[in-house]
PDB file of N, CA and C in Angstrom:
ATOM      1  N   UNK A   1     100.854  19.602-149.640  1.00  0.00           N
ATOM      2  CA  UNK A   1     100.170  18.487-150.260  1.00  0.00           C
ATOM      3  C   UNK A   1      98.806  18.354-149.600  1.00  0.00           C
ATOM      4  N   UNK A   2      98.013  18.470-150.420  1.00  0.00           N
ATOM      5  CA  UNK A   2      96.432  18.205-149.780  1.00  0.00           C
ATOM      6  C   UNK A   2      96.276  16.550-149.865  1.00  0.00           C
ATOM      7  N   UNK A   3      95.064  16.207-148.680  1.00  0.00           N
ATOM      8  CA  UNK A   3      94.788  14.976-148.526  1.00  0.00           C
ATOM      9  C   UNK A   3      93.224  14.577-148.931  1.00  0.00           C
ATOM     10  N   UNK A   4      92.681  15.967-149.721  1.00  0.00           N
ATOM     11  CA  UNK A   4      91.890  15.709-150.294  1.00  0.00           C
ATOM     12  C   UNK A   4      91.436  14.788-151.513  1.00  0.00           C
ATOM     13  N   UNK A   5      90.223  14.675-151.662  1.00  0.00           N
ATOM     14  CA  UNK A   5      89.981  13.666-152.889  1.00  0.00           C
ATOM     15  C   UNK A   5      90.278  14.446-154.217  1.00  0.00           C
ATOM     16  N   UNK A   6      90.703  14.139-154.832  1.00  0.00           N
ATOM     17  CA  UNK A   6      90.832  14.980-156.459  1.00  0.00           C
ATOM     18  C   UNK A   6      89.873  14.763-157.224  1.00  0.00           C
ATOM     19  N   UNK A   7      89.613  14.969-158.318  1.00  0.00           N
ATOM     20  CA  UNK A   7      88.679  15.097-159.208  1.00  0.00           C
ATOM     21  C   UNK A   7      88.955  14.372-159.949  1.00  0.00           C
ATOM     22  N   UNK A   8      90.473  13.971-160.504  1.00  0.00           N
ATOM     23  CA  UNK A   8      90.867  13.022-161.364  1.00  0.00           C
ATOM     24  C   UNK A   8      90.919  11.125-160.231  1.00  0.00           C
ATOM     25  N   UNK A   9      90.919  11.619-159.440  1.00  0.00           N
ATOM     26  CA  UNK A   9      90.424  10.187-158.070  1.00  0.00           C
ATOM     27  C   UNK A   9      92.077   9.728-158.502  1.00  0.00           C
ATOM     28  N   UNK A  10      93.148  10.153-158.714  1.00  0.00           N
ATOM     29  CA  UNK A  10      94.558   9.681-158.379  1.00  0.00           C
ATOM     30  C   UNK A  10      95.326  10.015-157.238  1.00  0.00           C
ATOM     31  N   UNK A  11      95.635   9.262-156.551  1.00  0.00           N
ATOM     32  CA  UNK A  11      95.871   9.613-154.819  1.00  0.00           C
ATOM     33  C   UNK A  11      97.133  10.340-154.954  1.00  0.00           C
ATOM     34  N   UNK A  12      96.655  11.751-153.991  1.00  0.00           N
ATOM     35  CA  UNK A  12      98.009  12.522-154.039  1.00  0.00           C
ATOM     36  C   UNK A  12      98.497  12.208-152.862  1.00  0.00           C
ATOM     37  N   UNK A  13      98.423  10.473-151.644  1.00  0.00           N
ATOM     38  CA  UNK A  13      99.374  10.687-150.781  1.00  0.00           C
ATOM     39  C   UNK A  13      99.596   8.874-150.560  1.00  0.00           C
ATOM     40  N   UNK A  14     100.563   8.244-150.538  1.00  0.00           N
ATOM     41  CA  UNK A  14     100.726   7.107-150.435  1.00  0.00           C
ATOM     42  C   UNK A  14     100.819   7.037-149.266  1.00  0.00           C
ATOM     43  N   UNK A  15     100.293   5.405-148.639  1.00  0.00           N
ATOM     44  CA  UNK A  15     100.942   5.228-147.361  1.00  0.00           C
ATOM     45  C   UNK A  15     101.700   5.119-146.285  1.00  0.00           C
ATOM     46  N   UNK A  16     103.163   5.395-147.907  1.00  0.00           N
ATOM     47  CA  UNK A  16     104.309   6.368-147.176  1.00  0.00           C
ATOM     48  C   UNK A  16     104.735   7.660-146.725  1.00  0.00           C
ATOM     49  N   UNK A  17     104.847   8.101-145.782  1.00  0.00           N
ATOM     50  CA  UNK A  17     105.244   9.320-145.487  1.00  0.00           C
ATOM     51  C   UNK A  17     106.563  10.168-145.886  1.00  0.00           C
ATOM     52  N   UNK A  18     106.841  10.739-147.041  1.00  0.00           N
ATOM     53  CA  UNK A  18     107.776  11.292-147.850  1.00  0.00           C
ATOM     54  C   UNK A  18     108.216  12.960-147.724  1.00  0.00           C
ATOM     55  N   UNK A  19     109.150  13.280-147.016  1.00  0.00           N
ATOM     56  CA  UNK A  19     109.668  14.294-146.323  1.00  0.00           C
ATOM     57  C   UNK A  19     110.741  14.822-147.366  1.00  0.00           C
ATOM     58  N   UNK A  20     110.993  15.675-147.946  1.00  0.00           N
ATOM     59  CA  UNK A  20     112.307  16.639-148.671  1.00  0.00           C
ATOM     60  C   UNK A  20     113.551  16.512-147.659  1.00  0.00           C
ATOM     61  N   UNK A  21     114.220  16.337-147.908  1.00  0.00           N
ATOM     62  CA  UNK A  21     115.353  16.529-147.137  1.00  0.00           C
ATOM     63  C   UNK A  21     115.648  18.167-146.739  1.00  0.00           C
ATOM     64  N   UNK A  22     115.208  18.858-147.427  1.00  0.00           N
ATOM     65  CA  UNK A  22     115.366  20.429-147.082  1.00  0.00           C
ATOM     66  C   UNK A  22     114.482  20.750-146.304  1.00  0.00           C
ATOM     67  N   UNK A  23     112.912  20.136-146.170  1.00  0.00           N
ATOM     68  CA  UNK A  23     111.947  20.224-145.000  1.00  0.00           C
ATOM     69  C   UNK A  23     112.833  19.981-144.049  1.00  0.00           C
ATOM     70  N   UNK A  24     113.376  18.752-144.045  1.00  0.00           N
ATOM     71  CA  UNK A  24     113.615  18.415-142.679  1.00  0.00           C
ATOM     72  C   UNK A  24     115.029  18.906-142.415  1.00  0.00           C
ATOM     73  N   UNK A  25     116.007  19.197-143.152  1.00  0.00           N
ATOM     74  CA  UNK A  25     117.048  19.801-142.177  1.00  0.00           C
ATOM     75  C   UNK A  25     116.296  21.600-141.800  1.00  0.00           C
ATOM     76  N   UNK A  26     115.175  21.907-142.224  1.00  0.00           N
ATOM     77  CA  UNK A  26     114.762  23.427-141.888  1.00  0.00           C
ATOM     78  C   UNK A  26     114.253  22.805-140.095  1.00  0.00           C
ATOM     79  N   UNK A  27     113.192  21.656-140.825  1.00  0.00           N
ATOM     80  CA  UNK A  27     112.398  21.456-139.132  1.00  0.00           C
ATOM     81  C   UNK A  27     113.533  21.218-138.168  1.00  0.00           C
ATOM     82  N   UNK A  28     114.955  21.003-138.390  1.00  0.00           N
ATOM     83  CA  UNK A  28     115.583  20.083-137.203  1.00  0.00           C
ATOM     84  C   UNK A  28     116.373  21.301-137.141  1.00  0.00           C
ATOM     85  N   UNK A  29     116.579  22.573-137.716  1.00  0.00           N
ATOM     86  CA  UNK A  29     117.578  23.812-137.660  1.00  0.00           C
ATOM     87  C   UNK A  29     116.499  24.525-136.731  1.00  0.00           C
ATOM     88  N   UNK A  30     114.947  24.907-136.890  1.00  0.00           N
ATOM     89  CA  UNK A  30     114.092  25.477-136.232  1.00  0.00           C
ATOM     90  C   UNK A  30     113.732  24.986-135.016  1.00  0.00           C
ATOM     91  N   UNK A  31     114.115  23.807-134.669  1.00  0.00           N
ATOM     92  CA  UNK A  31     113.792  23.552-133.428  1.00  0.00           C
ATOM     93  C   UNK A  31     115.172  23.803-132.263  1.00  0.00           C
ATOM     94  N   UNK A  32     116.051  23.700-132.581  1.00  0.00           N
ATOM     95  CA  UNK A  32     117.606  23.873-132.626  1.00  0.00           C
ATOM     96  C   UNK A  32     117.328  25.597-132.004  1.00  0.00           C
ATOM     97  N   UNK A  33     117.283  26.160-132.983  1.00  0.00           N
ATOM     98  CA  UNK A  33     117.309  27.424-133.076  1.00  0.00           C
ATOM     99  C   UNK A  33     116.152  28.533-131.898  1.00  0.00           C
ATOM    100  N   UNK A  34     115.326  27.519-131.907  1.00  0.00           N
ATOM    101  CA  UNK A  34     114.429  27.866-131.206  1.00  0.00           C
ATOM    102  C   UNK A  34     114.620  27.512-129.687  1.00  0.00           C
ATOM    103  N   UNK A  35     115.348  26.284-129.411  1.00  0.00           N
ATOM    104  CA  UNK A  35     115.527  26.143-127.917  1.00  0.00           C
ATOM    105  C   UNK A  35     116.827  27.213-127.698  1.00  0.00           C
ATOM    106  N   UNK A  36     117.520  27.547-128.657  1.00  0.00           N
ATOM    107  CA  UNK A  36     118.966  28.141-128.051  1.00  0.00           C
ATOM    108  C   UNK A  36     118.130  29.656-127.675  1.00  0.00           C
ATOM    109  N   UNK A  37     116.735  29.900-128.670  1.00  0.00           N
ATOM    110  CA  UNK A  37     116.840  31.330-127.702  1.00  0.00           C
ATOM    111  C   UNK A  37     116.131  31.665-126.502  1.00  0.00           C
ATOM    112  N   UNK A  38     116.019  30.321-125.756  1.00  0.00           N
ATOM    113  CA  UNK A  38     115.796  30.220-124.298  1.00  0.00           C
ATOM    114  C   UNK A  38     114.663  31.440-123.534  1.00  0.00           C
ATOM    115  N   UNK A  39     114.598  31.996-122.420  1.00  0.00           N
ATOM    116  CA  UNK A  39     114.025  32.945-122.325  1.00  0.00           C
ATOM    117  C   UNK A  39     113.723  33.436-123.080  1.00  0.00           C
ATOM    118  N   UNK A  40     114.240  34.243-124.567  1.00  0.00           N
ATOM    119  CA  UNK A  40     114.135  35.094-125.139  1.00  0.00           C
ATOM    120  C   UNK A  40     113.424  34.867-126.449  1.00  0.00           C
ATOM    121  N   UNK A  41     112.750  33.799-126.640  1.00  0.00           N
ATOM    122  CA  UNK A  41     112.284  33.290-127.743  1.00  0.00           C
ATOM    123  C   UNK A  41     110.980  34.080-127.814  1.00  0.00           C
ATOM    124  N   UNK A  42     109.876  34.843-126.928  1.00  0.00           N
ATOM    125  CA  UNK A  42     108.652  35.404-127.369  1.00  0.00           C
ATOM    126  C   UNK A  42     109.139  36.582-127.838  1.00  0.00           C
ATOM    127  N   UNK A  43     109.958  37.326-127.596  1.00  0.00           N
ATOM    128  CA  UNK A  43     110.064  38.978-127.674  1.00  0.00           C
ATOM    129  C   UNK A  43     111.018  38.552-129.428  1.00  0.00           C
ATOM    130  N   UNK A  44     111.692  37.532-129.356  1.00  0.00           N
ATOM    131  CA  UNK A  44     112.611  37.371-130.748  1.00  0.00           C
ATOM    132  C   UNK A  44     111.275  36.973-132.140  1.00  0.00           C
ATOM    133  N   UNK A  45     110.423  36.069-131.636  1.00  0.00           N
ATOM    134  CA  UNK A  45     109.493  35.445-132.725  1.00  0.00           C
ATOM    135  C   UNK A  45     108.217  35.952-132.960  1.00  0.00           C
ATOM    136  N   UNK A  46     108.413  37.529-131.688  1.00  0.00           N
ATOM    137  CA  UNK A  46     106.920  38.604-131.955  1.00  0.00           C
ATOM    138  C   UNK A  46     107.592  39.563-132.893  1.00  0.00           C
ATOM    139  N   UNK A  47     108.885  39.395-133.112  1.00  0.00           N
ATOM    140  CA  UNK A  47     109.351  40.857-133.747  1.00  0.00           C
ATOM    141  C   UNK A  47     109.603  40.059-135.125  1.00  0.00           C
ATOM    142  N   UNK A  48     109.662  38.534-135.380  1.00  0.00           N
ATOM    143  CA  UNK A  48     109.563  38.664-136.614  1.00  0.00           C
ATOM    144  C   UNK A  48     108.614  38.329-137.505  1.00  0.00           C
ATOM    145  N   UNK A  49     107.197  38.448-136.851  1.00  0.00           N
ATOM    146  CA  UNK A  49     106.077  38.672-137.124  1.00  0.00           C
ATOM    147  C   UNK A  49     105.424  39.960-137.446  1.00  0.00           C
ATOM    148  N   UNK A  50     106.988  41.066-137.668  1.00  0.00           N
ATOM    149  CA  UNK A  50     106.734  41.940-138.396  1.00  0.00           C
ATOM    150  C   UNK A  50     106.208  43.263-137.139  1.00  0.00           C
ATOM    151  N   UNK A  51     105.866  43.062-136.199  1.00  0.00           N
ATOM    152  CA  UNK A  51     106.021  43.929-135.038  1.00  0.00           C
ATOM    153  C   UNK A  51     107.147  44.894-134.748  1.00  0.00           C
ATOM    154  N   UNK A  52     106.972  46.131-134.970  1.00  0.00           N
ATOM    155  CA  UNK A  52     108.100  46.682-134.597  1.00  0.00           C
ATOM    156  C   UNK A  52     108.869  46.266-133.348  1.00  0.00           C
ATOM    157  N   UNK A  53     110.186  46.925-133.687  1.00  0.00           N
ATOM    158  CA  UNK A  53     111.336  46.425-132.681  1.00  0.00           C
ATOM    159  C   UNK A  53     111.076  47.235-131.154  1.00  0.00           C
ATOM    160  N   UNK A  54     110.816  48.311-131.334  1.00  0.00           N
ATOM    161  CA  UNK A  54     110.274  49.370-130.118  1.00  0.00           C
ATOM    162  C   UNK A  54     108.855  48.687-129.314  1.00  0.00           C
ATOM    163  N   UNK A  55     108.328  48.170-130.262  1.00  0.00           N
ATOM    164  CA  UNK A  55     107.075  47.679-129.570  1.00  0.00           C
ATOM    165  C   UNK A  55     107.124  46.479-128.903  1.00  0.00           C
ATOM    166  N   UNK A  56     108.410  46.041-129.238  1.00  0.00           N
ATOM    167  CA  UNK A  56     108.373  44.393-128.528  1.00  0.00           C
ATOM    168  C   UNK A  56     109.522  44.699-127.123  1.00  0.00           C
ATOM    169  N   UNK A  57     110.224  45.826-127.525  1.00  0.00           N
ATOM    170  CA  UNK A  57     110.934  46.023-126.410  1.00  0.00           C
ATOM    171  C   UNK A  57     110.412  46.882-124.821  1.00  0.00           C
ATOM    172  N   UNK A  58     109.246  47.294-125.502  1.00  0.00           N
ATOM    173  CA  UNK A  58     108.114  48.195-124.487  1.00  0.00           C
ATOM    174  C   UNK A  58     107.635  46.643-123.740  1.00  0.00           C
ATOM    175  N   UNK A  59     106.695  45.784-124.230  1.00  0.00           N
ATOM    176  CA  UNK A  59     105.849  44.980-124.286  1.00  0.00           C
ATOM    177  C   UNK A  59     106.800  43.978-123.307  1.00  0.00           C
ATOM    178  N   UNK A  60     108.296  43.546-123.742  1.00  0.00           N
ATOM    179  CA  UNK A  60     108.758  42.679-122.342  1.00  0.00           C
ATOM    180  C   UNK A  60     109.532  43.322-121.820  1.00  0.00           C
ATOM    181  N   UNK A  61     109.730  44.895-121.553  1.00  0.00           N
ATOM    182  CA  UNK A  61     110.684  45.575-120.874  1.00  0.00           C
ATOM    183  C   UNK A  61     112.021  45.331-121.131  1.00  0.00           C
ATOM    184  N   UNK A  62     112.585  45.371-122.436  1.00  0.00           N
ATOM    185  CA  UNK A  62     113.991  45.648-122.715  1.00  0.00           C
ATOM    186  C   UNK A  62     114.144  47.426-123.159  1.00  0.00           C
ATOM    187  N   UNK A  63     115.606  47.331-123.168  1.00  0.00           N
ATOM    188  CA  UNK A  63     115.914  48.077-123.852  1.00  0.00           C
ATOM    189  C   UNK A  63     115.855  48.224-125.662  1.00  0.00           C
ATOM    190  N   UNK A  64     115.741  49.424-126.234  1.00  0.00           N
ATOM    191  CA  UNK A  64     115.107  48.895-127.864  1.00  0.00           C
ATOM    192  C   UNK A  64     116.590  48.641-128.444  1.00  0.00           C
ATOM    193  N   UNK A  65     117.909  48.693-128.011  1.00  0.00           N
ATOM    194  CA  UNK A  65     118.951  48.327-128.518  1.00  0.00           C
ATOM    195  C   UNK A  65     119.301  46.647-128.436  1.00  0.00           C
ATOM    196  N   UNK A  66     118.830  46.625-127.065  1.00  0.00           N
ATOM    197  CA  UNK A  66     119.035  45.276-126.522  1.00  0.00           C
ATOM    198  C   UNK A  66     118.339  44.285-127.392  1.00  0.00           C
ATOM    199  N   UNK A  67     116.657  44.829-127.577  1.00  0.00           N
ATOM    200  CA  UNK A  67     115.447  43.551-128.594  1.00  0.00           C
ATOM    201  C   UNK A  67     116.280  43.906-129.824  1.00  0.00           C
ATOM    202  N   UNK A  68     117.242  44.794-130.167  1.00  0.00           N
ATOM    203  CA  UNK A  68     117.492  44.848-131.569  1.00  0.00           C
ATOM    204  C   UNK A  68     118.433  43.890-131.299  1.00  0.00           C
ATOM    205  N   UNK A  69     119.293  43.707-130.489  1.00  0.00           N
ATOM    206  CA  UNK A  69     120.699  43.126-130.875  1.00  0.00           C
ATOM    207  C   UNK A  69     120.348  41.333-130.545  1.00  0.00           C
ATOM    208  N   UNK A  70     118.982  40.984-129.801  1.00  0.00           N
ATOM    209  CA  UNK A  70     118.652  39.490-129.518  1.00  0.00           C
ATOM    210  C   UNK A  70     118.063  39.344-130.936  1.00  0.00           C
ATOM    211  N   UNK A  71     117.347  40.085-131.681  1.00  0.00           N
ATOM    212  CA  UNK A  71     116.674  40.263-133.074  1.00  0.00           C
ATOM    213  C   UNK A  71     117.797  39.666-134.450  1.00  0.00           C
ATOM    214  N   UNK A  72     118.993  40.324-134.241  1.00  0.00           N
ATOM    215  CA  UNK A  72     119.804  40.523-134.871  1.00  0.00           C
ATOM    216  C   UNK A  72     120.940  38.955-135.152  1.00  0.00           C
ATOM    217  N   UNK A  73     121.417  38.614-133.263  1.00  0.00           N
ATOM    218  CA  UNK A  73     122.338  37.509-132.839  1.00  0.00           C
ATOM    219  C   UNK A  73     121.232  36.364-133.121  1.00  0.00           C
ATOM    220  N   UNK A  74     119.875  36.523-132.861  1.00  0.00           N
ATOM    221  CA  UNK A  74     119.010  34.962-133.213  1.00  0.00           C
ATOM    222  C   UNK A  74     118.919  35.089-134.723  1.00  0.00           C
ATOM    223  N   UNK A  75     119.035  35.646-135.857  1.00  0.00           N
ATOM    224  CA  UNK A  75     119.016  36.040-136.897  1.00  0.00           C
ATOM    225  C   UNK A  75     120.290  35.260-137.493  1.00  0.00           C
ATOM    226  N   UNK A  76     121.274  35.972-137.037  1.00  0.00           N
ATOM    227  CA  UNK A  76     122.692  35.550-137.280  1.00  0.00           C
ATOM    228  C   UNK A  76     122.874  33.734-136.804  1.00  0.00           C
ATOM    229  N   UNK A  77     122.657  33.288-135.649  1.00  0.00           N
ATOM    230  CA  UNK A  77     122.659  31.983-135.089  1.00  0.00           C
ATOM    231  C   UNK A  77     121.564  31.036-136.463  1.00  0.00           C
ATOM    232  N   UNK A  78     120.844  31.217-136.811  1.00  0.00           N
ATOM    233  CA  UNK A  78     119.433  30.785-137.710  1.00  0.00           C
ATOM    234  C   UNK A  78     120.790  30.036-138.842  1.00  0.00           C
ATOM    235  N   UNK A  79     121.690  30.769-139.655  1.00  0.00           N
ATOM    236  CA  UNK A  79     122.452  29.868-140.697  1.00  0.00           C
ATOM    237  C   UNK A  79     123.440  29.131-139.824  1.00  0.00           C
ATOM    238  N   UNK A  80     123.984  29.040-138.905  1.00  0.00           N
ATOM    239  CA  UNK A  80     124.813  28.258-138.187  1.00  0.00           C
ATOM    240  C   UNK A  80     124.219  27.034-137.763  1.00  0.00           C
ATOM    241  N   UNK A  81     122.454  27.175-137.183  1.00  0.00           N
ATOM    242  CA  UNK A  81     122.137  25.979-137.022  1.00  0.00           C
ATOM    243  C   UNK A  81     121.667  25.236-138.175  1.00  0.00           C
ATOM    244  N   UNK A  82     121.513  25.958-139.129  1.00  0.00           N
ATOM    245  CA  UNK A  82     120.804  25.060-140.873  1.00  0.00           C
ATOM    246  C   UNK A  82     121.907  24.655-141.369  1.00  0.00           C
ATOM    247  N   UNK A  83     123.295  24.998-141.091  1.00  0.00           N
ATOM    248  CA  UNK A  83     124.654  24.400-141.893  1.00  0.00           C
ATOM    249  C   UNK A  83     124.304  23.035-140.328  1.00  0.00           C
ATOM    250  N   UNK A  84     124.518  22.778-139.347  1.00  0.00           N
ATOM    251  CA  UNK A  84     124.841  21.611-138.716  1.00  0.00           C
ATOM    252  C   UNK A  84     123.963  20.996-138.557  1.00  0.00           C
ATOM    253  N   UNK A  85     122.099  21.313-139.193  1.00  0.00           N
ATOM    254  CA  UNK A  85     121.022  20.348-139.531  1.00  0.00           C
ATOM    255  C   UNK A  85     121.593  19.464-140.702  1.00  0.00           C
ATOM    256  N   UNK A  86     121.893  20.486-141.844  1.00  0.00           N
ATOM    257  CA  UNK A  86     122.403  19.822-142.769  1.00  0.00           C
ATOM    258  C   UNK A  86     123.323  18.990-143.306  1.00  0.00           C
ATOM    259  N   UNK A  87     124.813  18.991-142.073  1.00  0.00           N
ATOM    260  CA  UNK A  87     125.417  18.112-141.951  1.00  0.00           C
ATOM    261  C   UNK A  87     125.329  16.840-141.075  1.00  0.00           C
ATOM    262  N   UNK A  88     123.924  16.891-140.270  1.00  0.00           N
ATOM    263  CA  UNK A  88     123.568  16.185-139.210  1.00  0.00           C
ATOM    264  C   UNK A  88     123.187  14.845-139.986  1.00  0.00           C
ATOM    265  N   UNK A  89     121.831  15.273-140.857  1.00  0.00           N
ATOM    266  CA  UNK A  89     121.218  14.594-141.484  1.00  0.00           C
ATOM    267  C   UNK A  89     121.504  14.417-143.236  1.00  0.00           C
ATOM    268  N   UNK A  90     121.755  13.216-143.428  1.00  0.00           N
ATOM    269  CA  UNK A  90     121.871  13.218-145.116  1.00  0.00           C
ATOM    270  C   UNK A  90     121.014  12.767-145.698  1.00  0.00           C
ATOM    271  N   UNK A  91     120.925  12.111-146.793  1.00  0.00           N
ATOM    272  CA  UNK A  91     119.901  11.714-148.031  1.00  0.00           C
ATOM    273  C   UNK A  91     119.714   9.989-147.205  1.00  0.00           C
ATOM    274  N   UNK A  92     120.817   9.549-147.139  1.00  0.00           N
ATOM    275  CA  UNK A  92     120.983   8.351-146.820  1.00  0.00           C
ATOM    276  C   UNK A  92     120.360   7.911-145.473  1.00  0.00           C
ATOM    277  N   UNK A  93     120.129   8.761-144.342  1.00  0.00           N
ATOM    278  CA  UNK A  93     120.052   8.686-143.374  1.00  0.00           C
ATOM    279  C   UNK A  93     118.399   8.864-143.476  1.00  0.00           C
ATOM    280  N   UNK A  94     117.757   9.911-144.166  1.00  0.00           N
ATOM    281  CA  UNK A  94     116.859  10.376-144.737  1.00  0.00           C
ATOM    282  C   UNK A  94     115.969   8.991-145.125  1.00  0.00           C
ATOM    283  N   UNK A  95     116.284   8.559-145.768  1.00  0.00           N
ATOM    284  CA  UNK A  95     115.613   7.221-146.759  1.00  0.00           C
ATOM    285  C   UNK A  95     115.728   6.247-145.487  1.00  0.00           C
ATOM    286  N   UNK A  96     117.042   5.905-145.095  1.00  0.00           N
ATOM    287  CA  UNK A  96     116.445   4.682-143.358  1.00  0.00           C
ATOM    288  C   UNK A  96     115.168   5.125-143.012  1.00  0.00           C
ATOM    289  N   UNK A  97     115.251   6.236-142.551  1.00  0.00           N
ATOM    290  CA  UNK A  97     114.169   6.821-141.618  1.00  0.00           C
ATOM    291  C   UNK A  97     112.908   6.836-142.541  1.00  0.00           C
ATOM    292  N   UNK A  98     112.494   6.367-143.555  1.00  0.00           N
ATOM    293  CA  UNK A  98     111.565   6.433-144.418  1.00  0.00           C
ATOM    294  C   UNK A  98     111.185   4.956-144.596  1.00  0.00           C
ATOM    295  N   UNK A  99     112.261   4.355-144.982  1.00  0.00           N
ATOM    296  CA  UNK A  99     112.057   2.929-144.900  1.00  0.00           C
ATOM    297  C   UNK A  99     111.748   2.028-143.344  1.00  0.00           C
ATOM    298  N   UNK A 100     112.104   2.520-142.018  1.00  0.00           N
ATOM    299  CA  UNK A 100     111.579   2.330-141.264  1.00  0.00           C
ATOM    300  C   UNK A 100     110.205   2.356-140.846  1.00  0.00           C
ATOM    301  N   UNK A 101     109.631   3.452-142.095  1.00  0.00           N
ATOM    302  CA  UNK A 101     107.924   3.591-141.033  1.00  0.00           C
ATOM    303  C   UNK A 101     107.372   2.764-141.733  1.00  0.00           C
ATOM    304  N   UNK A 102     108.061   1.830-143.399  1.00  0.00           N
ATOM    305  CA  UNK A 102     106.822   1.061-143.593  1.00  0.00           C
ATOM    306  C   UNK A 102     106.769  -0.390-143.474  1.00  0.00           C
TER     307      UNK A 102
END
């Protein structure tokens, strides 16, 4: 959503702040997801920036089986934490937290 002026001058952002519920169980699964891979979070989030797997395992001194298999288990962990974002937070819970900021 841009916060620019439009051309037609109809405001594309009210003074409420209005979040998808699928934004936010992604933001609350990615942050989740991101502390569980502890140490290992630069060598996991350089390789899926499309960096080969050999090159990230040179670069922090693993083995290239090893960056494959942290590549692979943070991969695998990623739907486990978006199923318990999603049961964390509901629609209902969603809208409090909306109706609180105004």
């Amino acid at each position: 959503m841009s916060l620019e002026t439009r051309v037609d001058r109809k405001p594309m952002f009210d003074a409420r702040i209005r979040e998808s519920l699928a934004l936010v169980h992604a933001e609350i699964a990615y942050g989740r997801w991101r502390a569980s891979l502890g140490v290992f979070t630069a060598p996991v989030l350089e390789r899926s920036s499309m960096t080969g797997v050999s090159i990230v395992a040179k670069r922090y001194r693993l083995g290239v089986n090893r960056a494959r298999r942290l590549l692979i288990d943070a991969l695998d962990s990623w739907l486990s934490m978006l199923r318990d974002a999603q049961r964390s937070v509901g629609r209902v819970g969603l809208d409090e937290a909306h109706a609180r900021l105004n």
